[in-house]
Protein backbone atom coordinates (compact mmCIF):
# COMPACT_ATOMS: atom_id res chain seq x y z
CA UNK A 1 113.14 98.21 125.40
CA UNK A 2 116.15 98.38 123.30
CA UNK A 3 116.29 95.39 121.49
CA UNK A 4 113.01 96.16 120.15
CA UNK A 5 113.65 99.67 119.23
CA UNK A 6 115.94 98.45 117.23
CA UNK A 7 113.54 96.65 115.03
CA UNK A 8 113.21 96.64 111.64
CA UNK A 9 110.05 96.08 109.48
CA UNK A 10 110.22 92.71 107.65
CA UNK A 11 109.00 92.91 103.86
CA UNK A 12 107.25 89.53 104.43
CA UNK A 13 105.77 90.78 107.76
CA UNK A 14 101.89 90.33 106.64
CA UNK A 15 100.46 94.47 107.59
CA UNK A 16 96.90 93.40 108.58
CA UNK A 17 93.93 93.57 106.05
CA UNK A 18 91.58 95.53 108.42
CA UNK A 19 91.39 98.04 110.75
CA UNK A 20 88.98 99.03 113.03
CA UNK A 21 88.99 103.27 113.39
CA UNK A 22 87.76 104.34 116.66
CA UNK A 23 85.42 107.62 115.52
CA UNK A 24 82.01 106.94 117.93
CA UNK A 25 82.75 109.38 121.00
CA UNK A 26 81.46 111.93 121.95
CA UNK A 27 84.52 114.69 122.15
CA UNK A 28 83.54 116.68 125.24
CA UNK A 29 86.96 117.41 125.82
CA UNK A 30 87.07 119.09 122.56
CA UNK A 31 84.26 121.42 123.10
CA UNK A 32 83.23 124.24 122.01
CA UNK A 33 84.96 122.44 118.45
CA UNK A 34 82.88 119.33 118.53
CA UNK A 35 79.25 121.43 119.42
CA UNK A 36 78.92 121.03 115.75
CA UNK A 37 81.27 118.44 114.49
CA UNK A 38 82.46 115.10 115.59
CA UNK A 39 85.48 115.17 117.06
CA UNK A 40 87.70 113.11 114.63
CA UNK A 41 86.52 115.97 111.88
CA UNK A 42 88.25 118.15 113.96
CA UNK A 43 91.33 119.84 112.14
CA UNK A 44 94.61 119.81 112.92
CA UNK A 45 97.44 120.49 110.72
CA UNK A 46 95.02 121.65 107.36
CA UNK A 47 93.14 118.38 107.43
CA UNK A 48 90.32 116.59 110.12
CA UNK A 49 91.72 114.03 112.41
CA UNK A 50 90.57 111.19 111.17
CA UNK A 51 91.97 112.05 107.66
CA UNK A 52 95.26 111.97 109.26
CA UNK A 53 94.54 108.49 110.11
CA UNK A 54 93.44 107.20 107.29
CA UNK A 55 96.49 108.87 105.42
CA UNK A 56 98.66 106.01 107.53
CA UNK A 57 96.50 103.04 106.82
CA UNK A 58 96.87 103.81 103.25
CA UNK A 59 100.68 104.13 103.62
CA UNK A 60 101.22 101.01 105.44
CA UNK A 61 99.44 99.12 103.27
CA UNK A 62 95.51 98.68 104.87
CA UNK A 63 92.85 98.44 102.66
CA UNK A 64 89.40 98.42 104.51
CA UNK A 65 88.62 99.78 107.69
CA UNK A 66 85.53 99.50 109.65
CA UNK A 67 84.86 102.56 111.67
CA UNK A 68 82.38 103.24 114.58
CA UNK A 69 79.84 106.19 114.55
CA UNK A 70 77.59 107.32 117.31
CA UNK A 71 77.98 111.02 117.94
CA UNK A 72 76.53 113.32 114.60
CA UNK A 73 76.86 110.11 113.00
CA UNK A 74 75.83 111.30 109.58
CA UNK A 75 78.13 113.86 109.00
CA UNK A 76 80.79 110.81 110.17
CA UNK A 77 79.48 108.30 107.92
CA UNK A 78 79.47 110.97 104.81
CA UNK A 79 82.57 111.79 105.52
CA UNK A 80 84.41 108.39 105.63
CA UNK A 81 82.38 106.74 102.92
CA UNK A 82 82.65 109.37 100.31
CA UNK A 83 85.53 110.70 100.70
CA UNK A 84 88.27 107.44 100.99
CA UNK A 85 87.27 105.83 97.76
CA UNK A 86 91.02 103.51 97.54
CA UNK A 87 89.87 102.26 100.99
CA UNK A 88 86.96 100.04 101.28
CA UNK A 89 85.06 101.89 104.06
CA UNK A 90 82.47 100.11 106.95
CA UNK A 91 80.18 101.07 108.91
CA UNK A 92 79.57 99.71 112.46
CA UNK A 93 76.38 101.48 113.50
CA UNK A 94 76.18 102.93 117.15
CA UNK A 95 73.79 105.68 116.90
CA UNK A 96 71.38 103.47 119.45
CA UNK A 97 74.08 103.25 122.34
CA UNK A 98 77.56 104.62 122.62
CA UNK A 99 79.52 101.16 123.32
CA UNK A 100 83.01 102.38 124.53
CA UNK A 101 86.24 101.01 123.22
CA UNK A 102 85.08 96.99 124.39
CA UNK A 103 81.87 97.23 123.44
CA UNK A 104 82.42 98.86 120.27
CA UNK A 105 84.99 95.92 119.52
CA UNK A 106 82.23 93.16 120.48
CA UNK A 107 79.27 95.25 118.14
CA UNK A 108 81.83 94.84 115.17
CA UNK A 109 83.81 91.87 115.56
CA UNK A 110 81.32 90.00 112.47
CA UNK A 111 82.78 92.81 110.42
CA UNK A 112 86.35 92.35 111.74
CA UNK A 113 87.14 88.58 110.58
CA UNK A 114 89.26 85.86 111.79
CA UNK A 115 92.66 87.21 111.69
CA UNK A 116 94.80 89.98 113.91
CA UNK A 117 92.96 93.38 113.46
CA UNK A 118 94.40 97.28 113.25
CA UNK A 119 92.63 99.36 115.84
CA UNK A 120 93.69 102.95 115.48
CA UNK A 121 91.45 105.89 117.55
CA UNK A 122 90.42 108.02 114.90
CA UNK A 123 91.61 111.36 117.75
CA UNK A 124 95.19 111.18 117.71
CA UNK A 125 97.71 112.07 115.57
CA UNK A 126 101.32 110.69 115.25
CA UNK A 127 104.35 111.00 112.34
CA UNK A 128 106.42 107.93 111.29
CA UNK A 129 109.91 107.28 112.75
CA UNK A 130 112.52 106.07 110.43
CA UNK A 131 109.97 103.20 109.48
CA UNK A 132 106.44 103.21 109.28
CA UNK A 133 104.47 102.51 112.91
CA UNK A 134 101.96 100.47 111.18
CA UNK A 135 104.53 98.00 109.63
CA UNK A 136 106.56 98.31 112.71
CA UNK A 137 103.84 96.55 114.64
CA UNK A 138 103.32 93.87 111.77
CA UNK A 139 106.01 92.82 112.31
CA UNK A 140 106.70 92.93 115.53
CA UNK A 141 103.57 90.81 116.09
CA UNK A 142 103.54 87.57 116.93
CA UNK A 143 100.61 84.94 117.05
CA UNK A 144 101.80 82.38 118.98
CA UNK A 145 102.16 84.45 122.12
CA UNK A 146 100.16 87.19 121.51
CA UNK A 147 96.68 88.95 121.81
CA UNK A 148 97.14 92.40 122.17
CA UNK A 149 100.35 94.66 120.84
CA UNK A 150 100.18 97.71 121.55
CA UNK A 151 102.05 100.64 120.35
CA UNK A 152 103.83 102.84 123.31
CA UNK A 153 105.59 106.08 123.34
CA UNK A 154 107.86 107.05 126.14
CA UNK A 155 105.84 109.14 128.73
CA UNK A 156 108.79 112.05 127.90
CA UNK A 157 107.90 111.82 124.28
CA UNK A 158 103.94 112.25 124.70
CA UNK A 159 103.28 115.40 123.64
CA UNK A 160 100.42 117.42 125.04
CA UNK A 161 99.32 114.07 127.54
CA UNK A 162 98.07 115.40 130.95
CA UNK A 163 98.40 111.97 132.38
CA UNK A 164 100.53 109.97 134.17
CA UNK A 165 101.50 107.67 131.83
CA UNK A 166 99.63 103.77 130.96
CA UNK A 167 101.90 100.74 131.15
CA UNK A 168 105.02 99.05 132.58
CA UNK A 169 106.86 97.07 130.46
CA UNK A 170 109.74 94.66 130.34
CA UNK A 171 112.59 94.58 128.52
CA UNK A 172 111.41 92.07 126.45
CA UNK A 173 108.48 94.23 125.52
CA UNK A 174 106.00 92.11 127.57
CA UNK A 175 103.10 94.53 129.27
CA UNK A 176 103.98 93.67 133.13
CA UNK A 177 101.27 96.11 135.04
CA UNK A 178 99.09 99.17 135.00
CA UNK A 179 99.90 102.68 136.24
CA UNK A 180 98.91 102.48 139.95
CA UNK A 181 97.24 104.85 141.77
CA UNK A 182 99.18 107.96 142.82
CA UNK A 183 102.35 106.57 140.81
CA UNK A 184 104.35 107.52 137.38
CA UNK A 185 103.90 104.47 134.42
CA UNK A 186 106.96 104.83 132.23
CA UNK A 187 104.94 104.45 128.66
CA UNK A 188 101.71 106.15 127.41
CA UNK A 189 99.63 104.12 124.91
CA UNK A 190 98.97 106.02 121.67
CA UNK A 191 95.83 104.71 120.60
CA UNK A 192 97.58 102.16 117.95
CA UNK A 193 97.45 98.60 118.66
CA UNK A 194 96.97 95.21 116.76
CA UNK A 195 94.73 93.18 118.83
CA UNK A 196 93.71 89.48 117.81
CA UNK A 197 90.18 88.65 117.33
CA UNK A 198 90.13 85.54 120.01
CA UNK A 199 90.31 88.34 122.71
CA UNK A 200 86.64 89.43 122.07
CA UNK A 201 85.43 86.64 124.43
CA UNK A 202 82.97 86.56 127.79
CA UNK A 203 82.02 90.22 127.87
CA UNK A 204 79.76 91.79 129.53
CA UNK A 205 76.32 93.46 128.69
CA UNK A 206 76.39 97.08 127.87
CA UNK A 207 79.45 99.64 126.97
CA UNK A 208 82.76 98.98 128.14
CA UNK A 209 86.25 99.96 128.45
CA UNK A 210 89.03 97.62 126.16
CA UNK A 211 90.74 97.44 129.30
CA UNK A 212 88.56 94.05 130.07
CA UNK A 213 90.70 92.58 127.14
CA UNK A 214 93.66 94.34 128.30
CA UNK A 215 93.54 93.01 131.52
CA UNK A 216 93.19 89.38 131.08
CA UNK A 217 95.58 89.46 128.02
CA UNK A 218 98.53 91.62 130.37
CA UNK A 219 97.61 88.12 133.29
CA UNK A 220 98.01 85.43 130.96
CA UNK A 221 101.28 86.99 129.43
CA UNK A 222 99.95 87.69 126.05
CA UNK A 223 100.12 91.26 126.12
CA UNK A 224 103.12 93.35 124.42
CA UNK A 225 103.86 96.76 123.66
CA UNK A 226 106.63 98.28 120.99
CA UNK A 227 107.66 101.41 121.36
CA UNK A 228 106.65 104.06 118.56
CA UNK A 229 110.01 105.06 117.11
CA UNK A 230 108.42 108.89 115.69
CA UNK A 231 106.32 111.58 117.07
CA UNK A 232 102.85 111.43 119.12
CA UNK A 233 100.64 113.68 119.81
CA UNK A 234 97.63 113.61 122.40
CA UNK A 235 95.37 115.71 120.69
CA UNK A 236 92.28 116.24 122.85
CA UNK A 237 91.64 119.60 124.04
CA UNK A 238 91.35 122.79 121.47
CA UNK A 239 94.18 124.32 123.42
CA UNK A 240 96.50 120.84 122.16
CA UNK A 241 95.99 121.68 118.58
CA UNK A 242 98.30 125.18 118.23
CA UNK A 243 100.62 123.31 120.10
CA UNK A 244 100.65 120.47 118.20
CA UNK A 245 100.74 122.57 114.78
CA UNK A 246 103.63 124.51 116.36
CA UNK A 247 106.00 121.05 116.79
CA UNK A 248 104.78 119.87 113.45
CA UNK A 249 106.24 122.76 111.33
CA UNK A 250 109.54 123.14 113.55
CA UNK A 251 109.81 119.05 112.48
């Protein structure tokens, strides 16, 4: 992965128009904090998760950002629409059913567009490198050979993750496999990725997992991750956030 560490953002490299912020789940891991609260309200560092997020979109450059609501869904939708006024905000409705990552993709893809889309969960939290991660991806993407790029942080750098880490990947940055059961994958997704809207295809009924895409993006060879060149944390237990605090203020 070090030729593409080593990457640069290009000031032509087009940052794209929309994102999609993952905010519909329903936090159990979080609890007894999300009893009351959705868990991208949750705060962390003096401000709710999702503000955190929406702090980098505007930085990089995004300017409308459709986000999912299902659990407490009003207090969500307040928040997000009244609150982020230089951000045109949208609503993709799933009070009736809680669609998972893939299905919440395929109930707002007519709100997504045509071209290569931001999706950012709304529950994580991560600080810029020398460059911004947003613009790192821009232009790191490609559209002739890929559908999904997805932004990676060494499994040593993943602060607070309890897994085992996501993805192997080549040198070239290509996604080769899948952590296997009972094994080690060197590179932990962060929750940032720029997926193209052609993926959404031949899904099936129901909530699902993004993996579906993943999986048939990673076989066909149109599936690449860059590395995220700053901080990353996994911020999904209450016992995560004085830790995560704690490496914020020592920098």
């Amino acid at each position: 992965m070090t030729r593409q560490q080593a990457l640069r953002p290009d000031p032509q490299a087009i940052v794209p128009g929309t994102a999609m912020v993952m905010a519909a789940g329903l936090g159990k891991r979080m609890r007894p904090l999300t009893a009351t609260r959705p868990k991208p309200l949750v705060e962390v560092a003096g401000k709710p998760l999702i503000d955190h997020v929406f702090d980098r979109l505007r930085s990089a450059g995004v300017r409308r950002a459709v986000v999912n609501v299902h659990y407490l869904a009003d207090t969500l939708e307040a928040h997000v629409t009244d609150r982020f006024d230089d951000i045109e905000v949208v609503v993709s409705d799933e009070r009736a059913q809680l669609m998972e990552t893939g299905g919440g993709l395929v109930q707002a893809r007519d709100l997504l567009g045509p071209a290569p889309v931001l999706v950012v969960n709304s529950d994580n939290l991560w600080i810029d490198g020398p460059v911004d991660a947003i613009k790192l991806l821009s232009h790191r993407w490609d559209d002739a050979t890929m559908d999904a790029l997805l932004l990676v942080v060494p499994y040593a750098r993943a602060n607070n993750h309890e897994g085992q880490g996501d993805f192997r990947v080549a040198a070239d940055g290509r996604i080769v496999g899948r952590r296997k059961a009972g094994t080690a994958a060197p590179f932990v997704f962060t929750g940032i990725q720029i997926l193209h809207p052609r993926i959404i295809r031949d899904w099936p009924e129901g909530p699902f997992s993004t993996n579906l895409f993943w999986s048939r993006a990673i076989a066909a060879g149109r599936a690449y991750a860059q590395v995220h060149q700053g901080l990353w944390f996994d911020v999904g237990t209450p016992g995560a956030i004085p830790r995560t605090e704690a490496l914020i203020a020592n920098g």
